[in-house]
C-alpha atoms as a PDB file:
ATOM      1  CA  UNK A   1     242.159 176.193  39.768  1.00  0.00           C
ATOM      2  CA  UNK A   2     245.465 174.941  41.807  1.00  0.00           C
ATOM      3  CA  UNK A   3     247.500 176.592  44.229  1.00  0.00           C
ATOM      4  CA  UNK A   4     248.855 179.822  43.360  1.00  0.00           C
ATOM      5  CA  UNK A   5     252.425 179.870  44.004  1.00  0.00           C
ATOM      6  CA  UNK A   6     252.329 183.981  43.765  1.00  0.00           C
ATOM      7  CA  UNK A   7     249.737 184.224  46.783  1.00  0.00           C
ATOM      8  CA  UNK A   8     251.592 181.775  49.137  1.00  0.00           C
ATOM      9  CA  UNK A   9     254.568 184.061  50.485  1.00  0.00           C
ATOM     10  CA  UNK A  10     251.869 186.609  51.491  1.00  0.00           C
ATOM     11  CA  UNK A  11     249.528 183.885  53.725  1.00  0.00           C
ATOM     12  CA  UNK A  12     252.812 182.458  55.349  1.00  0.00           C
ATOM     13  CA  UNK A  13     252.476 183.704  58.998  1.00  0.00           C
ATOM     14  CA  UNK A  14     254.633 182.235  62.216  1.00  0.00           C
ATOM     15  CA  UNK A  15     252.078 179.765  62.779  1.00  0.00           C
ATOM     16  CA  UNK A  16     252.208 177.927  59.270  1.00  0.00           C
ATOM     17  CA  UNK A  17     253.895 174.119  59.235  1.00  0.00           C
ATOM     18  CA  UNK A  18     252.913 173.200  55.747  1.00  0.00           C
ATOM     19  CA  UNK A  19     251.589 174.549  52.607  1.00  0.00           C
ATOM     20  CA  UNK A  20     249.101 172.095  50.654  1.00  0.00           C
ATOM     21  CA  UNK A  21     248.869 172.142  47.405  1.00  0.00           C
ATOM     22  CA  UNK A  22     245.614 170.307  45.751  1.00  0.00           C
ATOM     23  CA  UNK A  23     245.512 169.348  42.313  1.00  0.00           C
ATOM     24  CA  UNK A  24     242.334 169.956  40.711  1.00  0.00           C
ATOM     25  CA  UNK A  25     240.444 167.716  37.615  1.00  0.00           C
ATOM     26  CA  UNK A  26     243.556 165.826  37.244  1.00  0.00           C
ATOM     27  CA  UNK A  27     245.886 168.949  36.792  1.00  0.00           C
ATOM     28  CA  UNK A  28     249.146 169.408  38.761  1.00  0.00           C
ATOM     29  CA  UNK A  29     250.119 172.645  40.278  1.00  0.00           C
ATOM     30  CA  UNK A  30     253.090 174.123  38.950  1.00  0.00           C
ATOM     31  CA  UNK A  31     255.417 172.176  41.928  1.00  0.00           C
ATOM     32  CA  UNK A  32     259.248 174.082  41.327  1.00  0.00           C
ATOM     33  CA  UNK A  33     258.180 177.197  42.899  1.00  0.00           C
ATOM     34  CA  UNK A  34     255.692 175.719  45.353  1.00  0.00           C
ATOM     35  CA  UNK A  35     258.626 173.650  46.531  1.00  0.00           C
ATOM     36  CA  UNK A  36     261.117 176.252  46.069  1.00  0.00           C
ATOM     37  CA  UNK A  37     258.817 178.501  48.843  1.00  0.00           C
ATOM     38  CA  UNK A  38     258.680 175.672  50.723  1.00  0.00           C
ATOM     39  CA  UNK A  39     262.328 175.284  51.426  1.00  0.00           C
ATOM     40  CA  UNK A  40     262.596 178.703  51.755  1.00  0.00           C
ATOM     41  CA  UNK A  41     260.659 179.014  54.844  1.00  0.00           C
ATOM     42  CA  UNK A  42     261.179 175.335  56.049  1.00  0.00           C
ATOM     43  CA  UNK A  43     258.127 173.825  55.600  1.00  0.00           C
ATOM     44  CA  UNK A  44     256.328 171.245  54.344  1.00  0.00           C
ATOM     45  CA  UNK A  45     254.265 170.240  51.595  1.00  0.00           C
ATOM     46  CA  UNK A  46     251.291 168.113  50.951  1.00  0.00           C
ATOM     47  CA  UNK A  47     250.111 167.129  48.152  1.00  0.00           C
ATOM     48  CA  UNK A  48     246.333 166.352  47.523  1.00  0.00           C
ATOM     49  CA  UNK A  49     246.163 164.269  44.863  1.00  0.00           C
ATOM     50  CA  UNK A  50     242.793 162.913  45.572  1.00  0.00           C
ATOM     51  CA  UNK A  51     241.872 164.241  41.807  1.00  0.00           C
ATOM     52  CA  UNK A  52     245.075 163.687  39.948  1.00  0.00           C
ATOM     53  CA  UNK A  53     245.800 159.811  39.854  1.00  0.00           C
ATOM     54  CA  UNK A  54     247.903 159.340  36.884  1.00  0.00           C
ATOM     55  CA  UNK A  55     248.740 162.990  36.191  1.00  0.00           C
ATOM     56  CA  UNK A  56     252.350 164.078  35.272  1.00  0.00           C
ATOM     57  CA  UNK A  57     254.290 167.258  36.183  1.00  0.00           C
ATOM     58  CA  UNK A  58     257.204 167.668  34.032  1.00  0.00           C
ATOM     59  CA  UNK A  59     257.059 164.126  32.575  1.00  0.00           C
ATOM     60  CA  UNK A  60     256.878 162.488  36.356  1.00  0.00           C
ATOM     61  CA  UNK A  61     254.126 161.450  37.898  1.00  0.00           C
ATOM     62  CA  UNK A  62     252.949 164.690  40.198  1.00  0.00           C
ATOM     63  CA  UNK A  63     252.543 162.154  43.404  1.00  0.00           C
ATOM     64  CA  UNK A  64     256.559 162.425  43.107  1.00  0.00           C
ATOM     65  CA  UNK A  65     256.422 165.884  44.840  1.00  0.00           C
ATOM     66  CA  UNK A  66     255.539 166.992  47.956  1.00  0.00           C
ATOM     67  CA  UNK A  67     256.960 165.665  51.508  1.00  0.00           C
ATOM     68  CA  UNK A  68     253.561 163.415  51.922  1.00  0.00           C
ATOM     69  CA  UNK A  69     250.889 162.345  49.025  1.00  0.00           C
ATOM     70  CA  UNK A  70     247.587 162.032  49.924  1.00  0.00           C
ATOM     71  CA  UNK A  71     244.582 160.845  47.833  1.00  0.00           C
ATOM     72  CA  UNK A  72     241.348 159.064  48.314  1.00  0.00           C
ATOM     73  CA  UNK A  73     238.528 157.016  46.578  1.00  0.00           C
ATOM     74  CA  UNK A  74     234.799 158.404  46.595  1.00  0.00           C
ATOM     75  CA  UNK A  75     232.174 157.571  44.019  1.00  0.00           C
ATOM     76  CA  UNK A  76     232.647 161.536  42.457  1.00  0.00           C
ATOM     77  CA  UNK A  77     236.693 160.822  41.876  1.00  0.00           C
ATOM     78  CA  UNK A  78     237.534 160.235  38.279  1.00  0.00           C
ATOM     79  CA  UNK A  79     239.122 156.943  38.975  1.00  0.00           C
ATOM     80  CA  UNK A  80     235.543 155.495  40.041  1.00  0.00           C
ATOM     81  CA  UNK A  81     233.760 156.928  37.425  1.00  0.00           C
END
């Protein structure tokens, strides 16, 4: 249900600046090749992490990747519930 680092090459057009990668029901997207891309074709990423307080991506917490982290507090987040 995250970004799909296979499908992201093919949207890339001249007008992209970032690529944002959400993490879903407290599951991070698989970051190396999303970041990889990234660097690739200079841009940058941000991370949703509205959903994913707490989760880990290769035994650090996901909010560690990404150029900006993002998140937010609403009553339907798992952290209020």
């Amino acid at each position: 249900m995250n970004i799909d680092p296979s499908m992201i090459v093919k949207a890339i057009t001249s007008k992209t600046k970032a690529i944002l990668a959400v993490l879903t029901a407290g599951h991070p997207a698989d970051f190396d090749p999303v970041m990889e891309i990234a660097r690739k074709h200079n841009l940058k990423v941000i991370h949703d992490a509205a959903q994913s307080l707490g989760a880990k991506y290769k035994g650090k917490y996901s909010d560690n990747y990404g150029d900006i982290t993002v998140t937010s507090f609403n009553n339907h987040k798992h952290i209020s519930s």
